[in-house]
C-alpha atoms as a PDB file:
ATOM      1  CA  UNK A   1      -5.476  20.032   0.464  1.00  0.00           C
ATOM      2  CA  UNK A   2      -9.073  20.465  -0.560  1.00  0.00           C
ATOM      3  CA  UNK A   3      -9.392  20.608  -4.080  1.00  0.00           C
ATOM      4  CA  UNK A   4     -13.589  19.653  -4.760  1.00  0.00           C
ATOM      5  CA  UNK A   5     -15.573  22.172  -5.445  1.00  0.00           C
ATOM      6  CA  UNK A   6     -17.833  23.097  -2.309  1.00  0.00           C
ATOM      7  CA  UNK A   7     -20.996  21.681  -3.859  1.00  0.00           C
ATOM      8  CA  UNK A   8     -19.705  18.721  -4.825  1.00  0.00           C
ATOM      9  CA  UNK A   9     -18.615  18.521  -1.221  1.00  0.00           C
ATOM     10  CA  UNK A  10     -22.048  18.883   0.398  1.00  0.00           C
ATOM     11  CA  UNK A  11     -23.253  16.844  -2.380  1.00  0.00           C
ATOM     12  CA  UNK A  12     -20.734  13.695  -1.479  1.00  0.00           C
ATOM     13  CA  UNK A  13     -21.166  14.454   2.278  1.00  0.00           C
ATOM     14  CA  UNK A  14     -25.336  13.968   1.989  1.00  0.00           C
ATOM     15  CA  UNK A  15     -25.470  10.578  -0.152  1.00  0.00           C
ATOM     16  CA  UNK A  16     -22.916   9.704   2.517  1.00  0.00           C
ATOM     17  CA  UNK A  17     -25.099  10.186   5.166  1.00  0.00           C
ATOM     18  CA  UNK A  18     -27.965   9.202   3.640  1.00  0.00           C
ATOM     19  CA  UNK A  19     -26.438   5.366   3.991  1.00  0.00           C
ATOM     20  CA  UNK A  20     -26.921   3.428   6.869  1.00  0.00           C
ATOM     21  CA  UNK A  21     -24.189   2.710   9.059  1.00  0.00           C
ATOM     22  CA  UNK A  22     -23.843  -0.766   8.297  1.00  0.00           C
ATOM     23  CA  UNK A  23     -23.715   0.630   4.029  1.00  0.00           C
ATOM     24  CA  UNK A  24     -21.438   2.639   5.195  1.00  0.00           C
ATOM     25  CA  UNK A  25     -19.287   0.102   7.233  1.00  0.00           C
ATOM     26  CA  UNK A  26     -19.230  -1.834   4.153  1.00  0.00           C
ATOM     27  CA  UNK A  27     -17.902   0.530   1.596  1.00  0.00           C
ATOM     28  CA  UNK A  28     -15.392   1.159   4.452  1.00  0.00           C
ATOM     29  CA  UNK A  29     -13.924  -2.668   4.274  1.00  0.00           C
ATOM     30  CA  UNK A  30     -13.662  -2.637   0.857  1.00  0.00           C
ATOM     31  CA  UNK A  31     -11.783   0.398   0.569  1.00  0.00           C
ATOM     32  CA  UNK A  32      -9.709  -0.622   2.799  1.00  0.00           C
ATOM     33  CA  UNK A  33      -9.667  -3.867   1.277  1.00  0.00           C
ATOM     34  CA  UNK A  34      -8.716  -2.424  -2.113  1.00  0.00           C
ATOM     35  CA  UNK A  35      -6.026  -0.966  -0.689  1.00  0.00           C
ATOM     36  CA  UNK A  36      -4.023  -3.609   1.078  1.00  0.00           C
ATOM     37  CA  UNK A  37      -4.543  -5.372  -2.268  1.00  0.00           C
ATOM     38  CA  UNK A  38      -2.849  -2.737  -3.991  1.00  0.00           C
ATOM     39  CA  UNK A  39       0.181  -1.786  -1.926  1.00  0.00           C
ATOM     40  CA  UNK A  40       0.928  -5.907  -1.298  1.00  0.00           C
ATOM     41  CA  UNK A  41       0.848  -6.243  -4.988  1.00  0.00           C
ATOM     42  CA  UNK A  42       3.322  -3.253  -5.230  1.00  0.00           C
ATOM     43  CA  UNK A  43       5.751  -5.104  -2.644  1.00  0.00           C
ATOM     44  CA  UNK A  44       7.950  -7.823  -3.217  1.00  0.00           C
ATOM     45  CA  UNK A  45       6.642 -11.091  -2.515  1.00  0.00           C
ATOM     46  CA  UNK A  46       9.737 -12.509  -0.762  1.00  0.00           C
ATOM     47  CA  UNK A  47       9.568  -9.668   1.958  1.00  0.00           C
ATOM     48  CA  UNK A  48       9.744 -10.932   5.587  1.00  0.00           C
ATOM     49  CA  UNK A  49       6.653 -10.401   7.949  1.00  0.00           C
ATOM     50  CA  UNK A  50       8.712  -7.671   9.709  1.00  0.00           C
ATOM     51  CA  UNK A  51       9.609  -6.335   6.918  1.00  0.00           C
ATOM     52  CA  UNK A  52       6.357  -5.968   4.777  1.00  0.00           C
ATOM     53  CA  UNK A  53       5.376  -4.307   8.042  1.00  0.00           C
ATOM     54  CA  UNK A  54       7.991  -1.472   7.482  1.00  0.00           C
ATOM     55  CA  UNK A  55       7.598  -1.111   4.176  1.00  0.00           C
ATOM     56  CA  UNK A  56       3.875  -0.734   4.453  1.00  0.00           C
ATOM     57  CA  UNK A  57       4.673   2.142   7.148  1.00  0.00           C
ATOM     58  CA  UNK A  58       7.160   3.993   5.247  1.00  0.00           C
ATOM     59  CA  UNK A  59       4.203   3.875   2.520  1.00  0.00           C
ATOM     60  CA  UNK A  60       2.008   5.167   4.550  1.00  0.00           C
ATOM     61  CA  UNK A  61       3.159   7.487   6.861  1.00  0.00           C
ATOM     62  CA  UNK A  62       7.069   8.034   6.085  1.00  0.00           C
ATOM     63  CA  UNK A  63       6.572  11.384   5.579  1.00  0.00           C
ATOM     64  CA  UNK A  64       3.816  12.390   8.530  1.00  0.00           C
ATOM     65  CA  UNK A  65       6.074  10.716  10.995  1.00  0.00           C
ATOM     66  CA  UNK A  66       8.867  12.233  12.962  1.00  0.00           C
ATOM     67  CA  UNK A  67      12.294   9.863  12.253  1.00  0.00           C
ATOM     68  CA  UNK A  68      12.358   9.197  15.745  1.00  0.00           C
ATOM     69  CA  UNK A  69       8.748   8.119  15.822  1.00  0.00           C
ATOM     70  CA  UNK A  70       9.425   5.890  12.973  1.00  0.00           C
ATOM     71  CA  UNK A  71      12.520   4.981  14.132  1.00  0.00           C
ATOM     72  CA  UNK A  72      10.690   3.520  17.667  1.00  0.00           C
ATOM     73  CA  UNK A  73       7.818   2.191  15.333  1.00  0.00           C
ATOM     74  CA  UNK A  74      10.564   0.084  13.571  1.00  0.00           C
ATOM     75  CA  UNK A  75      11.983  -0.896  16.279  1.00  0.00           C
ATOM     76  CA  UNK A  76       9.115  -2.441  17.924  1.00  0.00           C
ATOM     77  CA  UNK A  77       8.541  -4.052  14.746  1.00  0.00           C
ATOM     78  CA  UNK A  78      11.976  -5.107  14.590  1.00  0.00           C
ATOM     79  CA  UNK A  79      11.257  -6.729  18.180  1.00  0.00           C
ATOM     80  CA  UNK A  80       7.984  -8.023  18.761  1.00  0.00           C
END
């Protein structure tokens, strides 16, 4: 879904550009940062290793996955 108006688009996509890859590399992290903050604070703490794991992957991707994709993710979680 694109819902941003085209010139705000080109607009975002320049200043983006305009940062060096390292700037950019760093924004990155702490996005990405952010979010495992988030979504670990949405969890409950006494969650198992493996099962954090699944939980974070139905977050993530339930819906984009096939259920037997998930289903073999799990089960290498589930096993390794």
């Amino acid at each position: 879904m694109m819902d941003t108006n085209p010139s705000i688009a080109v607009e975002w996509t320049r200043r983006i550009l305009a940062l060096s890859g390292e700037q950019r590399m760093l924004m990155c992290s702490a996005m990405q940062e952010s979010t495992r903050v988030m979504v670990l604070a949405s969890m409950e703490s006494r969650l198992s290793g493996k099962e954090l794991r699944i939980r974070i992957l139905n977050r993530f991707y339930g819906t984009d996955l096939t259920e037997a994709c998930r289903s073999e993710i799990i089960w290498g979680f589930r096993e390794g």
